[in-house]
C-alpha atoms as a PDB file:
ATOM      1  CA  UNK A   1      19.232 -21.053 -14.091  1.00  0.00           C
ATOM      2  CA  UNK A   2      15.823 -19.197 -14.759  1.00  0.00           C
ATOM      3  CA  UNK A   3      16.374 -16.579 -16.808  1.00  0.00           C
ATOM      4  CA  UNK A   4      12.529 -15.613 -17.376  1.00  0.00           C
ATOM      5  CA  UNK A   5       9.373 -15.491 -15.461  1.00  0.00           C
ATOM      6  CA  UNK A   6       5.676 -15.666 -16.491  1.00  0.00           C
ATOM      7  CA  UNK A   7       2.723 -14.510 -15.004  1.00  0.00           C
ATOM      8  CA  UNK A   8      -0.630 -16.167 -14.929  1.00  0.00           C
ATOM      9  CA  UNK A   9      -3.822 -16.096 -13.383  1.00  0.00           C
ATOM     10  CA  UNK A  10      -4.274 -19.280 -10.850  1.00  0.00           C
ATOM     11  CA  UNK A  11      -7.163 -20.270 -13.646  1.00  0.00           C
ATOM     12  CA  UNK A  12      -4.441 -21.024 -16.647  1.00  0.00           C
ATOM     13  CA  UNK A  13      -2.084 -23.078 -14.084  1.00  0.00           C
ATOM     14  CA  UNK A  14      -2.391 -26.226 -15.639  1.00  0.00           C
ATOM     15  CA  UNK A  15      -2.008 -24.065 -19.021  1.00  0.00           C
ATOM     16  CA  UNK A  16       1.912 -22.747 -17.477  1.00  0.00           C
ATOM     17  CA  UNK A  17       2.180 -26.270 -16.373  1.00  0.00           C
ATOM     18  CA  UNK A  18       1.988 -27.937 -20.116  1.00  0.00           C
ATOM     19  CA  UNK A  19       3.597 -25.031 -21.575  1.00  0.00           C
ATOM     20  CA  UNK A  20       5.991 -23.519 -19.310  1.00  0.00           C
ATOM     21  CA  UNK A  21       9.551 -24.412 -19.964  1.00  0.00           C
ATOM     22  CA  UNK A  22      12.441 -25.129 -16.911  1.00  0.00           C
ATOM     23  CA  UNK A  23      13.821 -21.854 -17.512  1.00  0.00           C
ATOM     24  CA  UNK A  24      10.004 -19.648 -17.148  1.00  0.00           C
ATOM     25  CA  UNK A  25       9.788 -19.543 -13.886  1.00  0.00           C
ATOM     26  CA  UNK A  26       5.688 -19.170 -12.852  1.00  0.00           C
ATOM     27  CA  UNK A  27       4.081 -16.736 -10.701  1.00  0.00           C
ATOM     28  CA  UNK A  28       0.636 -17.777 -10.461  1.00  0.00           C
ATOM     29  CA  UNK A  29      -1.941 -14.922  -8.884  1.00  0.00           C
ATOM     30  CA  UNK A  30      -6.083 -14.840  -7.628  1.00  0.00           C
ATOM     31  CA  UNK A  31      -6.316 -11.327  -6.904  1.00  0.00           C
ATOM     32  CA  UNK A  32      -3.286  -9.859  -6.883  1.00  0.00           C
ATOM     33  CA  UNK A  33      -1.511  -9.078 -10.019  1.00  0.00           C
ATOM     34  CA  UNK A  34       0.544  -6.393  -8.866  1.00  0.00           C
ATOM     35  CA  UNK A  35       2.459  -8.791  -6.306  1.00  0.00           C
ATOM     36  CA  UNK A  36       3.467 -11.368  -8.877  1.00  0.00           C
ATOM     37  CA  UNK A  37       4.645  -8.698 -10.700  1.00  0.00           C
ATOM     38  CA  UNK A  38       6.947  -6.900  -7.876  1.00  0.00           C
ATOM     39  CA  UNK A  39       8.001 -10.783  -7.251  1.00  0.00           C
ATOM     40  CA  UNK A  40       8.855 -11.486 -10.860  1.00  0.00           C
ATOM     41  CA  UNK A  41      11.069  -7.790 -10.819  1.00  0.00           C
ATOM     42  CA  UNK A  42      12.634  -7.831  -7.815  1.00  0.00           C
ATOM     43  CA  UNK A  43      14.105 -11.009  -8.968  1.00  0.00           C
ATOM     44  CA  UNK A  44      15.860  -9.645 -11.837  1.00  0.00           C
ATOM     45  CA  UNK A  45      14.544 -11.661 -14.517  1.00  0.00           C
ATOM     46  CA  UNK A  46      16.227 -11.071 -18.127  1.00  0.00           C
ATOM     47  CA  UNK A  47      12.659 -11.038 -19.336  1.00  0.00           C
ATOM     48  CA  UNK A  48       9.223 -10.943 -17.225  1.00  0.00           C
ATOM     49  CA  UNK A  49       6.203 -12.063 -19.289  1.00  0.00           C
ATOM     50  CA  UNK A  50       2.591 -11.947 -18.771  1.00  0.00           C
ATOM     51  CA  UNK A  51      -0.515 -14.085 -19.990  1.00  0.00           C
ATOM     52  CA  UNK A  52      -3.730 -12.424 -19.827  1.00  0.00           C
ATOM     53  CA  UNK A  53      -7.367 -12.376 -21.529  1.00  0.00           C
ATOM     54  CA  UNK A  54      -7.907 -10.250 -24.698  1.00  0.00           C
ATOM     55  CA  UNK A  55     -11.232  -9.836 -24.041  1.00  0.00           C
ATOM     56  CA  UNK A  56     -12.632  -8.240 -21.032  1.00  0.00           C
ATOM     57  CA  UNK A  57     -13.450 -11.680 -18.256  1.00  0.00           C
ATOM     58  CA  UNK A  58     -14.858  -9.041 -15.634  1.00  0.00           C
ATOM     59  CA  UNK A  59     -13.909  -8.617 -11.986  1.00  0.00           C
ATOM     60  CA  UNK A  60     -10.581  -7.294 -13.147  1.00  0.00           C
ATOM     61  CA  UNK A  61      -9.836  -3.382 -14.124  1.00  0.00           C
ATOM     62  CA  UNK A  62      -6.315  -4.488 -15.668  1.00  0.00           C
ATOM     63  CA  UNK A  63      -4.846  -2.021 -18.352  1.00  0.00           C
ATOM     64  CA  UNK A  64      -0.911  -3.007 -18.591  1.00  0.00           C
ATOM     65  CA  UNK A  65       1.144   0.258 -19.172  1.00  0.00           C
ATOM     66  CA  UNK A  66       2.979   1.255 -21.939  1.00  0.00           C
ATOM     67  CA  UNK A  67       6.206  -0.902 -20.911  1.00  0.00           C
ATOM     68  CA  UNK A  68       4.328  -4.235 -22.364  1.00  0.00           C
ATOM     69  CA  UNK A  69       4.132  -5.327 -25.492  1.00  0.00           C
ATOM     70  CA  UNK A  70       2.634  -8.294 -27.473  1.00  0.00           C
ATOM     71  CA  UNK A  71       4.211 -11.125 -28.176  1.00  0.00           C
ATOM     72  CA  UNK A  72       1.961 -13.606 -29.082  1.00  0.00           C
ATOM     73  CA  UNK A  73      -1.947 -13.460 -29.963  1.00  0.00           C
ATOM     74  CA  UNK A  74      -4.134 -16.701 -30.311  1.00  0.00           C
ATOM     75  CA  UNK A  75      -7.138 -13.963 -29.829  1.00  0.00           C
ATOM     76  CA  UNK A  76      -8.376 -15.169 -26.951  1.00  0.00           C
ATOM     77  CA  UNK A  77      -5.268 -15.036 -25.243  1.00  0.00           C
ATOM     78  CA  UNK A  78      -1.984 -13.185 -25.311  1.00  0.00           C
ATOM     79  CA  UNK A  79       0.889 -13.343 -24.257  1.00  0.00           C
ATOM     80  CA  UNK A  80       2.780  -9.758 -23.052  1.00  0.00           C
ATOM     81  CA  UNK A  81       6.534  -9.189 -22.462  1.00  0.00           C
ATOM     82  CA  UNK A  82       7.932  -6.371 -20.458  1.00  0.00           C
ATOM     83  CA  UNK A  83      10.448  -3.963 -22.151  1.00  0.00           C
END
């Protein structure tokens, strides 16, 4: 049984691949962040995490509301957990 889910842009998917355990399940988006996130909720995930860019790539306007927080930092990277 899954009992988590991850979100990552289609660019890290080899990165969920090598790091992704069997019970993350991966949502891996282009475009559209909001639909991997309804996906990962309306599954009713114990925890929904997401892995996104510290510093600003372009071409996205992404500021994650204030029911995220950080869970891991390699400062390039982090790694964001829904509460």
């Amino acid at each position: 049984m899954q009992d988590s889910s991850v979100s990552v842009h289609i660019t890290s998917e080899f990165w969920t691949l090598i790091y992704r355990d069997q019970n993350h399940v991966a949502y891996l988006f282009d475009s559209n962040l909001k639909a991997a996130l309804n996906s990962a909720l309306t599954e009713d995930f114990q925890s929904v995490y997401f892995v996104w860019w510290n510093q600003d790539i372009g071409g996205y306007d992404l500021i994650l509301s204030n029911n995220w927080i950080s869970v891991h930092d390699s400062g390039r990277i982090s790694i964001d957990k829904m509460i």
